[in-house]
Each structure stands twice: as C-alpha cells, then as structure tokens.
Protein backbone atom coordinates (compact mmCIF):
# COMPACT_ATOMS: atom_id res chain seq x y z
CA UNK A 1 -37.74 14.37 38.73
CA UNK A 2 -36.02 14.83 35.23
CA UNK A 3 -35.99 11.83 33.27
CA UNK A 4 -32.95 10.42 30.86
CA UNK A 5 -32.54 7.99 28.11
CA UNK A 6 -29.26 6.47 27.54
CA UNK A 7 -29.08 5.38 24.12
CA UNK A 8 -26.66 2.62 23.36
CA UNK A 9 -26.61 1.11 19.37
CA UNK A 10 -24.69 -2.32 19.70
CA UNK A 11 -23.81 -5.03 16.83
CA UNK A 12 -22.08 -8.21 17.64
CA UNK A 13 -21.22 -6.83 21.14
CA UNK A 14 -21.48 -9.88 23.50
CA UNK A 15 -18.88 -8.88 25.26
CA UNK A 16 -19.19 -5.69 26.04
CA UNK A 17 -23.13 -5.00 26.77
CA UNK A 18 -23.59 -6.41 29.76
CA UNK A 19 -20.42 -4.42 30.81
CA UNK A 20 -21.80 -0.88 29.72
CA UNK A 21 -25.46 -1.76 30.75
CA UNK A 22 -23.34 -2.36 34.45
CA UNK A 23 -21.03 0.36 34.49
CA UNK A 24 -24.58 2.94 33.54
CA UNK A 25 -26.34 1.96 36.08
CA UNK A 26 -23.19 2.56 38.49
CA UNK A 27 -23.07 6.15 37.48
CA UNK A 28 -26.48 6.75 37.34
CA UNK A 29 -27.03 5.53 41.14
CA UNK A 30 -24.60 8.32 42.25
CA UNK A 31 -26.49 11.16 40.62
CA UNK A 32 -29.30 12.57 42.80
CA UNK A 33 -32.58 13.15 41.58
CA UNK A 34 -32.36 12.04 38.18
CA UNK A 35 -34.03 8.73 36.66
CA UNK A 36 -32.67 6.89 34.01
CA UNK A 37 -33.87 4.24 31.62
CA UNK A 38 -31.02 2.01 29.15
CA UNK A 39 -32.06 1.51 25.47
CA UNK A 40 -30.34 -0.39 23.62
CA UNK A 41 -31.02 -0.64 19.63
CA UNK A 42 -29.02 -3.98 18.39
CA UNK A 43 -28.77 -3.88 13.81
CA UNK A 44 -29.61 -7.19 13.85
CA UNK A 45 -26.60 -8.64 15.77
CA UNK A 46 -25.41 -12.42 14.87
CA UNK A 47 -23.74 -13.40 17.83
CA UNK A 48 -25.53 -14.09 21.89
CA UNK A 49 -26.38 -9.92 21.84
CA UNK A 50 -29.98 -10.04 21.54
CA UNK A 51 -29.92 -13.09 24.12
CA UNK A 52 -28.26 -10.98 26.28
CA UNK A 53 -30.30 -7.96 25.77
CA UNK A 54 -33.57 -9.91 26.44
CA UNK A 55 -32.30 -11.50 29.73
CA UNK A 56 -31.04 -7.82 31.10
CA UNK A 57 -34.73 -6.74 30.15
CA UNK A 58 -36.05 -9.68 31.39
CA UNK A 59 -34.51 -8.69 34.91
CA UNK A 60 -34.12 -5.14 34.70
CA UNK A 61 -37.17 -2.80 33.57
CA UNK A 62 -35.23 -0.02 32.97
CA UNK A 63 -33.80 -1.85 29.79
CA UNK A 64 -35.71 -1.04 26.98
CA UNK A 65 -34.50 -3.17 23.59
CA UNK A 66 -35.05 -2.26 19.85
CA UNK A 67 -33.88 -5.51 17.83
CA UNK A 68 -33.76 -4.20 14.01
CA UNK A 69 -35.13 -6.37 11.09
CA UNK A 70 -31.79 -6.39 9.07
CA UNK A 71 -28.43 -4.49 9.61
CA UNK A 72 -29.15 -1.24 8.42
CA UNK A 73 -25.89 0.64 8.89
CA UNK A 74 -24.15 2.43 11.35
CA UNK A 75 -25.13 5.55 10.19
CA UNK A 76 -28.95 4.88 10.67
CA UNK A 77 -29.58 2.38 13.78
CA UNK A 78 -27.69 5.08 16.50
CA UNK A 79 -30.17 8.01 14.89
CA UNK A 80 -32.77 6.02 15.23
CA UNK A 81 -32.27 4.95 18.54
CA UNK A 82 -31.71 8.49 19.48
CA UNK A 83 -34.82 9.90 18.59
CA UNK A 84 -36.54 7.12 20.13
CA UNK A 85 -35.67 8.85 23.64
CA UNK A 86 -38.51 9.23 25.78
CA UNK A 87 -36.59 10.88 28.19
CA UNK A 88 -36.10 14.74 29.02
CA UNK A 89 -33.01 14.16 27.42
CA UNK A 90 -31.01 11.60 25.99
CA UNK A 91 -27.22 10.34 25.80
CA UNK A 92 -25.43 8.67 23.54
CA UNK A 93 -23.47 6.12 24.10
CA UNK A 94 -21.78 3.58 22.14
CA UNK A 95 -21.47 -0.12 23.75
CA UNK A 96 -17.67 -0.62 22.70
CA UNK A 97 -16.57 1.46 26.19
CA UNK A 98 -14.51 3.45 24.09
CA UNK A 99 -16.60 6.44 25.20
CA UNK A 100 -16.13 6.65 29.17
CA UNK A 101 -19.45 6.00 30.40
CA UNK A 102 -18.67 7.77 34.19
CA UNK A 103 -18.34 11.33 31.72
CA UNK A 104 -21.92 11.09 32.23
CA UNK A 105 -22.00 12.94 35.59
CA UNK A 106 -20.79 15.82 33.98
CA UNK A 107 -22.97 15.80 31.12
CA UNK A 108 -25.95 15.68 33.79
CA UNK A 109 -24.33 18.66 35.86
CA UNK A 110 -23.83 20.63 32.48
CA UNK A 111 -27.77 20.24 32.01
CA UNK A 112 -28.88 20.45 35.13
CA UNK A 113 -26.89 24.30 34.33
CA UNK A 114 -29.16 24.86 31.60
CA UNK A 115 -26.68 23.41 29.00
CA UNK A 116 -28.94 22.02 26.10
CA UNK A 117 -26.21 19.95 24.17
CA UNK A 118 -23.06 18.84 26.04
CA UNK A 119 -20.77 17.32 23.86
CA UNK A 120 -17.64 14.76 24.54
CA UNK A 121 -14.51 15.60 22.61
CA UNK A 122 -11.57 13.38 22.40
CA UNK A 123 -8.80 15.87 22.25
CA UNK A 124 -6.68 12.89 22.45
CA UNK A 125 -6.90 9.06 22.08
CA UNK A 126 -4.74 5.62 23.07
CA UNK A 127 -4.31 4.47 19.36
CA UNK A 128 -1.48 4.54 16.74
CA UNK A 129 -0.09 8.30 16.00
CA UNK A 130 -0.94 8.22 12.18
CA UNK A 131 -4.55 6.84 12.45
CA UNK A 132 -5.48 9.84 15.21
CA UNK A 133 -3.00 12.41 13.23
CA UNK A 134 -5.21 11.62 9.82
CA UNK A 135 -8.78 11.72 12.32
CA UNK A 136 -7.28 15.25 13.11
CA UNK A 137 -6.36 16.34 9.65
CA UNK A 138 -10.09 15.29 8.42
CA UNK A 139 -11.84 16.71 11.37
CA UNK A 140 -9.37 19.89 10.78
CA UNK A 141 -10.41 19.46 6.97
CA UNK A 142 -13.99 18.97 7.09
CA UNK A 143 -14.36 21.97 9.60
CA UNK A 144 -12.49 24.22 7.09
CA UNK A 145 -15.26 23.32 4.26
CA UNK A 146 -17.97 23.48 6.19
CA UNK A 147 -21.31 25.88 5.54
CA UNK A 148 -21.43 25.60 9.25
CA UNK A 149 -18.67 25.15 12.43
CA UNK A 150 -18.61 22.08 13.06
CA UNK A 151 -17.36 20.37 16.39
CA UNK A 152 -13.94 18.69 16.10
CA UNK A 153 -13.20 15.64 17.35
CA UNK A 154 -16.76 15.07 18.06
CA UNK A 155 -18.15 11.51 16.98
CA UNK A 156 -21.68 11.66 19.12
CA UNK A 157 -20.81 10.86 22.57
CA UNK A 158 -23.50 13.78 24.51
CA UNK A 159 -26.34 14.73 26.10
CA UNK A 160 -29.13 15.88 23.80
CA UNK A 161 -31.81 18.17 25.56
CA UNK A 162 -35.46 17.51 24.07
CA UNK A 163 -35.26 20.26 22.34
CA UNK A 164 -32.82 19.02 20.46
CA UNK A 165 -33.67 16.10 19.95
CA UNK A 166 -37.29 17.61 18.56
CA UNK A 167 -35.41 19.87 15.72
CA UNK A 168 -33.60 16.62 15.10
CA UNK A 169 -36.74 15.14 14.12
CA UNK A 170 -38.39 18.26 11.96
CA UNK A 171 -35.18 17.92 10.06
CA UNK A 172 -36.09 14.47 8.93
CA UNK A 173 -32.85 13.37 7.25
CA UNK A 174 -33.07 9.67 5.79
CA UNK A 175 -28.98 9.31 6.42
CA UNK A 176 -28.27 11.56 8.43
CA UNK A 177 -24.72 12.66 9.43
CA UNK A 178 -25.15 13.53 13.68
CA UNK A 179 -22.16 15.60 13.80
CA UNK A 180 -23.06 18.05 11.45
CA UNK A 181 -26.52 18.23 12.66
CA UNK A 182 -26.04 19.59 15.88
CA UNK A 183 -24.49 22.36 14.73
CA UNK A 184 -26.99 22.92 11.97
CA UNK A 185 -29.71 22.85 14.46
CA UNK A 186 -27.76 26.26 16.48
CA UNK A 187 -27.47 24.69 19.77
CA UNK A 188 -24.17 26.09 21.51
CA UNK A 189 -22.36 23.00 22.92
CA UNK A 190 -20.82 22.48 26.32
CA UNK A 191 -17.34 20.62 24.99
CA UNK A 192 -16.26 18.17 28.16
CA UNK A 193 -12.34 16.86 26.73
CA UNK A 194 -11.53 13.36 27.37
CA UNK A 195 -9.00 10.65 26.11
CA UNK A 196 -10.06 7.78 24.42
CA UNK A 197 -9.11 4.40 25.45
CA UNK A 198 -8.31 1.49 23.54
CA UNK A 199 -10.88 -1.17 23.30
CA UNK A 200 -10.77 -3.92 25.42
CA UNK A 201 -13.13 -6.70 24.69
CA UNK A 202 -14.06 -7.94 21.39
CA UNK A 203 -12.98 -6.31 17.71
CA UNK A 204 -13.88 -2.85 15.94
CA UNK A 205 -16.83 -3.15 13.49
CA UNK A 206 -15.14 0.02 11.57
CA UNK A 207 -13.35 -0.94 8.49
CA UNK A 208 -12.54 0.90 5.30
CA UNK A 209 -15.44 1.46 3.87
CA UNK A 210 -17.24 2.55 6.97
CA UNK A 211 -14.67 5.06 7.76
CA UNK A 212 -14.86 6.31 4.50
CA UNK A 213 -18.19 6.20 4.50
CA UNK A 214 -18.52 8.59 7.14
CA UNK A 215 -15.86 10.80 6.39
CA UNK A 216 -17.79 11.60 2.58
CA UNK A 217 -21.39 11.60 4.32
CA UNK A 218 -19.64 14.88 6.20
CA UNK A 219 -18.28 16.27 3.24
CA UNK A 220 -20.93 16.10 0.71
CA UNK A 221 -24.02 16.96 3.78
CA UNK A 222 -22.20 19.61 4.71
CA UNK A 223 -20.13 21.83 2.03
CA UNK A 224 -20.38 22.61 -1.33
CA UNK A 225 -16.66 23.49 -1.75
CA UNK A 226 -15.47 20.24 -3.22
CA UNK A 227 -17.38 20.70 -6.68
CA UNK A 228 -16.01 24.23 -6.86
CA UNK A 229 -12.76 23.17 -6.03
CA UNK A 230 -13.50 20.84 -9.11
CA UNK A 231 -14.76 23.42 -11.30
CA UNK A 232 -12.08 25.88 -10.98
CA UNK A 233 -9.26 23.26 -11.30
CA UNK A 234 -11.33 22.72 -14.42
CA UNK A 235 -10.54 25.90 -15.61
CA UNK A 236 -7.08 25.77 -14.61
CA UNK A 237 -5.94 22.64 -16.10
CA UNK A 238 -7.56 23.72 -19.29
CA UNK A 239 -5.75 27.07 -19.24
CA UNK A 240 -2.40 25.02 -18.28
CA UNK A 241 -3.17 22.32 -21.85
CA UNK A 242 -3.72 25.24 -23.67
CA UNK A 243 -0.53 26.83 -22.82
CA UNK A 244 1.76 23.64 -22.89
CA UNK A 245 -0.27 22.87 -26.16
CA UNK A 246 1.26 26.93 -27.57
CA UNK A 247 4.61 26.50 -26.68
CA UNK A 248 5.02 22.77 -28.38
CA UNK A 249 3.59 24.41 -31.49
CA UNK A 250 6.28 27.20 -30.96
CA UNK A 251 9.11 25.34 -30.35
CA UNK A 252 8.02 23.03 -33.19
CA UNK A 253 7.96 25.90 -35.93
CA UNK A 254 11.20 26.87 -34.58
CA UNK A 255 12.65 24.20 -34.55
CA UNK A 256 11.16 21.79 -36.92
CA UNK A 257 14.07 18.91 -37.66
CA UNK A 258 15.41 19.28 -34.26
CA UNK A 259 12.56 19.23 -32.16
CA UNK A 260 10.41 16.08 -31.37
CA UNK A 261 7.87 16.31 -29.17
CA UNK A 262 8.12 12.28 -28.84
CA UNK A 263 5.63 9.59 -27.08
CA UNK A 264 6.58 10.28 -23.47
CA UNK A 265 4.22 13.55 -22.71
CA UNK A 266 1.60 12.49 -24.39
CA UNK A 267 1.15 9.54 -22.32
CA UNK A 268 1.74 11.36 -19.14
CA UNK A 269 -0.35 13.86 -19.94
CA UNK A 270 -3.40 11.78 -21.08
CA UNK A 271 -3.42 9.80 -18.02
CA UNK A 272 -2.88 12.66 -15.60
CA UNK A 273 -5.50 14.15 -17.30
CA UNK A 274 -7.71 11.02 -17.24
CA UNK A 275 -6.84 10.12 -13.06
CA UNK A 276 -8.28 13.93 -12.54
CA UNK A 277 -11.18 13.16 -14.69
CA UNK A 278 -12.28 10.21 -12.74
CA UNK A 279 -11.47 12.19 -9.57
CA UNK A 280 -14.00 14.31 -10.02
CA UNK A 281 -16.45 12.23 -12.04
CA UNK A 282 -16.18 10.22 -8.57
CA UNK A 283 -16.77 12.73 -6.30
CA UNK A 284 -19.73 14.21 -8.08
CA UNK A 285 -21.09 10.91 -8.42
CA UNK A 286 -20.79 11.11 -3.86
CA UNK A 287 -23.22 14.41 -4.59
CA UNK A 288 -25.57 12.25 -6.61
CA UNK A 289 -25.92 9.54 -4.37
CA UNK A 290 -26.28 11.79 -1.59
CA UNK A 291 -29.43 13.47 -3.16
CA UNK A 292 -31.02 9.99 -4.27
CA UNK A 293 -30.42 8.75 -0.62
CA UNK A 294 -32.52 11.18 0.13
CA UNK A 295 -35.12 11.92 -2.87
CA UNK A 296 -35.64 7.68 -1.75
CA UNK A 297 -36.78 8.53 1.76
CA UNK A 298 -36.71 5.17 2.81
CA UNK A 299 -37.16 4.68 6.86
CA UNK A 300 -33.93 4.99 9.03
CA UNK A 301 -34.98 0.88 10.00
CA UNK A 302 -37.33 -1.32 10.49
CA UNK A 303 -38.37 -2.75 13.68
CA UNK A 304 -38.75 -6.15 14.29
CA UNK A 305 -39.10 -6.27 17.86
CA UNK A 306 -39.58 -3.90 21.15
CA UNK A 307 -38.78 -4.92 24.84
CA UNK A 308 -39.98 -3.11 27.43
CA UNK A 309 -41.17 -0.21 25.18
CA UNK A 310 -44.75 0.80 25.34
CA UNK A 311 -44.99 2.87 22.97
CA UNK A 312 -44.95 2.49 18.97
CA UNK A 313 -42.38 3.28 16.95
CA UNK A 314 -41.10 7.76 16.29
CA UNK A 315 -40.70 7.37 12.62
C-alpha cells in the first residue's frame, strides 16, 4: 500500500487547523488503497495552535507535529516540512483552506498514473481584480526572465513523488524558492486548474514585505536578466548624457546671449539620474544578499519539538 504525507506549515492558525486536519482525513477515507499520515510544522505560532496540534496528536496517530524554535519565515518552515515526508510522496498543503483540500483525489489519481509532480494552478481566484491582475503580470514577468519555464500561477499546492522530493534535498538550498525548484529539478508537471477561494476564518499572514519578499527570491534565484537589463541601460543613459550634454554646448556657442541653459534641467536630470542609480544599486544589493544567504548556510529551522515522529530530524 503506497504511503502519503500531507504536509501542512501553519502560524497563528487556530481557526483553521482543526478544520483542514478534518476536511484531510475526509478525502483521504474515500481514496482506496492509499494511507496517509498529517504533518503539520507550526513557526512557532503565538496563539492556541500548538495546543491544538498536540490534542489532534494526542487523539489521532496519524498527526505528526514539528513545533519550530523561533519563527523562521515562510519561506523556510513549508520546505522544511516538505522534505520531512516520510511518505512515498508528499502534498502540500497550506492550513488557510485557500488551497481546496478535496483536489487531492486528483493529485492521487495523477500519481497513481505515473505522474511524478502534479501541480495545482489557480487560473483564477475570488479576490480583488488588481491584486490577481498584478499576481498575473509577475507570474507572466518572472516566467519571461527565467533560465528555466517556470509554472504560472503555481504557489506549491502538489503532490511531490520521492523522487522529487530526493533531488530536492541534493540541491540543498538554505532559502529556497519551491516554485522555481521544481522546474529546475526537470520533472514534467501534471497542471490540475482550480479557483481560489477567499479565506474564511481568521486573517492573511502575507503583508508587504512578504509578498515582496517572495516575488525578489524568484527573480534573483532564478534569472540573471535584471543586472543586464541594468548594465545596458547603463550604457544607454550614458550615451543619452553625452548627447544632451553636445547639443547644450551647441546651442550655447550658437547662441551665447540668448541661450540659457537655466536651473531647471539640471535638477531634473541629477535626480533622474540619481532615482536610477539607487534602482540599481538596490537591486544588485537583492543579488548580494541572495549569495550571502547562501555562502551562510544556516539550517532551514530549528526544532524544538516532535510529536508523533520517530525519527530524527532530515537536515
């Protein structure tokens, strides 16, 4: 009997992780000849989640618990989690129901097929029209740019074969970006569409800086175009000073009492000029905090506790 590990990364989710550890084990006891184990990794939740987590382990052996030392991102707890799987495979599954949890069946039949990553793509979602039209324009973006295809509007819902989940692990990336992994690893994905609800219980942990967060992480793991883009509009601005620079002197020597080149170009140029500069200086500063994130090779997390879990930690 094939074996799977649903992986569910939760932070201040009280109200939803009972719900998603229910609504799993519904699906789950309509598939035939599968097993299933629930592990959920909580980054050091503040509110009644690891409460709640112990008591459905406490009841339920097939809840397996990783409670993190500290909060260490949302980048690093789900990768973690995932390639904690013990199972033949393992899907991923966040704990805000956002991702439908009963797409699971299909994700089984697609690897019972011989499918070794099936993938969940929101094609469409129940949120505001500009926040999904700029997700599209980024994922739209970002696949542009990219060394490799990437999978659009793909944020890690799936089934992950061992296999992949093994080249996962060779690649050994302290902050790791899962989207653009899969496709680095070769894998062709089985793409199941689906709609995206709005959440229902409790509030988004995304903000700002998370969002941006992620949306850089795929840029700079993933593409080298920006700092070309950057060099050549180097050039080209250059070229462009140069030549505005020429025809002032022209028009000056032609026309030296009538002509005044005056206070009001100067200043637009120099901070046009300067807002480019920092531009750039900014994004290359993204590359170099990319490469010390990972010339540091500091752990994904640190465990501070295992439930149900035998074995010691995949690090």
């Amino acid at each position: 009997m094939k074996h799977i590990t649903v992986v569910t990364p939760c932070y201040n989710e009280e109200d939803n992780v009972e719900e998603v550890y229910r609504q799993t084990r519904e699906v789950f006891a309509t598939i035939e000849g599968v097993s299933y184990e629930h592990l959920f990794i909580d980054n050091c939740s503040s509110d009644r989640t690891p409460d709640l987590l112990r008591a459905m382990a406490a009841s339920d052996p097939k809840v397996k618990v990783i409670l993190n030392a500290r909060n260490f991102g949302h980048i690093r707890s789900p990768y973690h989690g995932l390639l904690q799987a013990g199972g033949d495979a393992a899907i991923l599954l966040v704990c805000d129901l956002q991702d439908p949890p009963e797409l699971m069946r299909s994700f089984v039949e697609e690897w019972r097929k011989g499918a070794k990553l099936v993938v969940g793509v929101k094609p469409s979602a129940d949120e505001s029209s500009l926040m999904f039209a700029i997700r599209r324009l980024y994922y739209r973006m970002v696949t542009r740019i990219a060394d490799v295809k990437l999978i659009q509007n793909f944020t890690g819902f799936g089934l992950y074969d061992r296999k992949v989940l093994e080249q996962l692990r060779r690649i050994d990336d302290p902050y790791p970006y899962l989207r653009g992994l899969i496709s680095e690893v070769g894998f062709e994905p089985v793409q199941i569409p689906y709609n995206q609800p709005r959440r229902r219980r409790g509030i988004t942990k995304n903000n700002f800086y998370t969002l941006y967060d992620i949306a850089m992480l795929g840029i700079t793991s993933h593409s080298r175009v920006p700092l070309r883009i950057a060099t050549m509009a180097g050039f080209i601005l250059s070229g462009l000073s140069l030549f505005v620079s020429l025809v002032y002197l022209v028009l000056k020597l032609a026309f030296w009492n009538e002509f005044s080149a005056g206070t009001a170009p100067i200043l637009i140029g120099m901070f046009f000029f300067a807002s480019v500069q920092l531009f750039f200086i900014g994004l290359l500063g993204e590359y170099v905090g990319a490469i010390l994130t990972h010339v540091m090779k500091r752990p994904l997390v640190v465990e501070r506790e295992r439930i149900n879990m035998n074995q010691a930690p995949d690090l």
